[in-house]
C-alpha atoms as a PDB file:
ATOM      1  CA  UNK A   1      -6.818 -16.832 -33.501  1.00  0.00           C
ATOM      2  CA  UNK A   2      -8.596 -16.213 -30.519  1.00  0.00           C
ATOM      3  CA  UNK A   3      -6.490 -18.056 -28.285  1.00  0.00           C
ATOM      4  CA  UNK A   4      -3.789 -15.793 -29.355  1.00  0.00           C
ATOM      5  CA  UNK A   5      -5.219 -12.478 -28.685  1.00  0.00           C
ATOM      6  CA  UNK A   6      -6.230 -13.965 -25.306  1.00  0.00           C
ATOM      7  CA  UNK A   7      -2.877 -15.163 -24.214  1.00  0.00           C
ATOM      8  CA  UNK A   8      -1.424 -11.629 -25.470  1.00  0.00           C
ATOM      9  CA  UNK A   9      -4.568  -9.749 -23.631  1.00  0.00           C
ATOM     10  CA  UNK A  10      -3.506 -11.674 -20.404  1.00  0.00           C
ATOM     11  CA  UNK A  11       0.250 -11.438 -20.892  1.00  0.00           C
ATOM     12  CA  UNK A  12      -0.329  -7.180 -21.214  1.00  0.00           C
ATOM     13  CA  UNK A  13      -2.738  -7.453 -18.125  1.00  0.00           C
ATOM     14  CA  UNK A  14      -0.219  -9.402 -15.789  1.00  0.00           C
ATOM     15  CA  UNK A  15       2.682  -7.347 -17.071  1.00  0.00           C
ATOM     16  CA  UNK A  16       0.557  -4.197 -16.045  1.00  0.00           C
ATOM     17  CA  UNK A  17      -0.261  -6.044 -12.742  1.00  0.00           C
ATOM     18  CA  UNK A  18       3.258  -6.156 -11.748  1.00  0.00           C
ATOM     19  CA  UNK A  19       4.378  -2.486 -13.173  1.00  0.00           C
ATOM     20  CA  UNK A  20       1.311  -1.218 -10.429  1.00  0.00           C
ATOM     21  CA  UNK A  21       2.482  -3.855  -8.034  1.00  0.00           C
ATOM     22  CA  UNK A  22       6.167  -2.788  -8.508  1.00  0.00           C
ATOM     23  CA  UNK A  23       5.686   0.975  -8.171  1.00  0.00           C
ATOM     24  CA  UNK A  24       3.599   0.717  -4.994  1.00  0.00           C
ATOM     25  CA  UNK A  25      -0.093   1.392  -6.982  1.00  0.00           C
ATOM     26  CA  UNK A  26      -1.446  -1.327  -5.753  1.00  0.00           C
ATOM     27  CA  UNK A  27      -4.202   0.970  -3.731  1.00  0.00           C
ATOM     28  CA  UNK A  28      -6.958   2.853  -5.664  1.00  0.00           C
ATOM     29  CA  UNK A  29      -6.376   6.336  -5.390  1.00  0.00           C
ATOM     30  CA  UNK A  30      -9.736   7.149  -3.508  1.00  0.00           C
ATOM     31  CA  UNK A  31      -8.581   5.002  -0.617  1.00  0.00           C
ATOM     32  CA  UNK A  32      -4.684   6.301  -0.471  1.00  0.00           C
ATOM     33  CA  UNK A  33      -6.402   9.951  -0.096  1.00  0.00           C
ATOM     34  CA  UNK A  34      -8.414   8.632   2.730  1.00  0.00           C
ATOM     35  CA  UNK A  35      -5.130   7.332   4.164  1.00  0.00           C
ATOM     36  CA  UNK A  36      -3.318  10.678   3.856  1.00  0.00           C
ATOM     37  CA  UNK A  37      -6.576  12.353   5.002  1.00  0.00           C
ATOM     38  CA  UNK A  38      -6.211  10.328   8.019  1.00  0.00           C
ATOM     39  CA  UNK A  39      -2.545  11.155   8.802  1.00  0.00           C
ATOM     40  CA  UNK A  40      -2.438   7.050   8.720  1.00  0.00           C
ATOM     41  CA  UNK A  41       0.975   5.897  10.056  1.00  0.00           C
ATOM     42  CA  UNK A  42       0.818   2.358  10.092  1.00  0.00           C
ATOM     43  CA  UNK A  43       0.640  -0.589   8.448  1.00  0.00           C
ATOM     44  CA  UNK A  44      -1.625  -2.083   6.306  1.00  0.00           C
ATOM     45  CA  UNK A  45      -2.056  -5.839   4.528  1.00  0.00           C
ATOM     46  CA  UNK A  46      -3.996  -7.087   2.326  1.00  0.00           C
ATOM     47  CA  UNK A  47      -3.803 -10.935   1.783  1.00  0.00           C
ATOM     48  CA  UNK A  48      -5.470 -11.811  -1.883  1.00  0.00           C
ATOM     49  CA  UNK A  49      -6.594 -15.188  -3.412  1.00  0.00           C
ATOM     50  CA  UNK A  50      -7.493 -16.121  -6.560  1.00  0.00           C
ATOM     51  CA  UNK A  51      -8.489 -12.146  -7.364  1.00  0.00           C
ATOM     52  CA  UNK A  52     -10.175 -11.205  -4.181  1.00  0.00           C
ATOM     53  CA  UNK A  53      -9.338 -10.249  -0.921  1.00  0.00           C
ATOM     54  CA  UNK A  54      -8.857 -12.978   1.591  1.00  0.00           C
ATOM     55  CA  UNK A  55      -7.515 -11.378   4.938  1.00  0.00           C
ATOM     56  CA  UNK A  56      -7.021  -7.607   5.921  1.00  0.00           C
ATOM     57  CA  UNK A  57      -5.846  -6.078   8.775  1.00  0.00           C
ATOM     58  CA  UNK A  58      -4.442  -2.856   9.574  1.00  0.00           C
ATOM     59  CA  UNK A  59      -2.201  -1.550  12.327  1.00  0.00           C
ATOM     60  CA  UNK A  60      -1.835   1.719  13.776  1.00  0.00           C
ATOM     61  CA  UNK A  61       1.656   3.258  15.445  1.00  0.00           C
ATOM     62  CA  UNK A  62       1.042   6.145  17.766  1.00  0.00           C
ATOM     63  CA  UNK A  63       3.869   8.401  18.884  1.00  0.00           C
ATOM     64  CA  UNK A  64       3.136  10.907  21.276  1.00  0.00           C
ATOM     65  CA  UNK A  65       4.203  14.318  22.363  1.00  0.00           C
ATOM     66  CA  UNK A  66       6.621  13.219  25.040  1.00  0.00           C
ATOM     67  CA  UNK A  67      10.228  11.868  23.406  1.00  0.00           C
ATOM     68  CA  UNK A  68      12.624   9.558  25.207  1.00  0.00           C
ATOM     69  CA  UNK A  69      15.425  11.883  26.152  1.00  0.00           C
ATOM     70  CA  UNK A  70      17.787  11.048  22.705  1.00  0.00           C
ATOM     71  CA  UNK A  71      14.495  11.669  20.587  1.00  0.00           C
ATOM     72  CA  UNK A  72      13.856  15.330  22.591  1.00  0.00           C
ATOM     73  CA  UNK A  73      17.247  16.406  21.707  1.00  0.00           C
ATOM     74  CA  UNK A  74      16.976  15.908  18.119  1.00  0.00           C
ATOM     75  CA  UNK A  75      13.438  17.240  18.213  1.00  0.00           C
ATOM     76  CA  UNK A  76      15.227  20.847  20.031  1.00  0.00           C
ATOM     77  CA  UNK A  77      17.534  20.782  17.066  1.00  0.00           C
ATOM     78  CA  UNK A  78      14.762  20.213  14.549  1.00  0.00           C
END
């Protein structure tokens, strides 16, 4: 009976696994406020095995004041 209520445990755990995964929640929320906080406009990866983190690595894009003279013109109409 056991074996049951495990299997169904783990089938309810993976299915919520891939709802969070599937709706982008795969961040806690402390560290997705830190991102905001931040302004953060990059990208971040996270590579995990067997249920921890293997790899991470982040990237940042910068975009300064001046635009390219397309991207000014839009900005004037904005």
């Amino acid at each position: 009976m056991t074996s049951h209520l495990d299997k169904s445990n783990e089938e309810r755990e993976f299915g919520e696994f891939r709802r969070k995964v599937k709706s982008l929640e795969v961040l806690s929320a402390s560290v997705e406020r830190l991102l905001l906080s931040l302004r953060f406009t990059g990208e971040l990866t996270l590579n995990i095995e067997n249920g921890r983190v293997k790899k991470s690595r982040y990237e940042e894009w910068h975009y300064g004041q001046k635009y390219s003279g397309v991207e000014q013109g839009l900005a004037q109409k904005l």
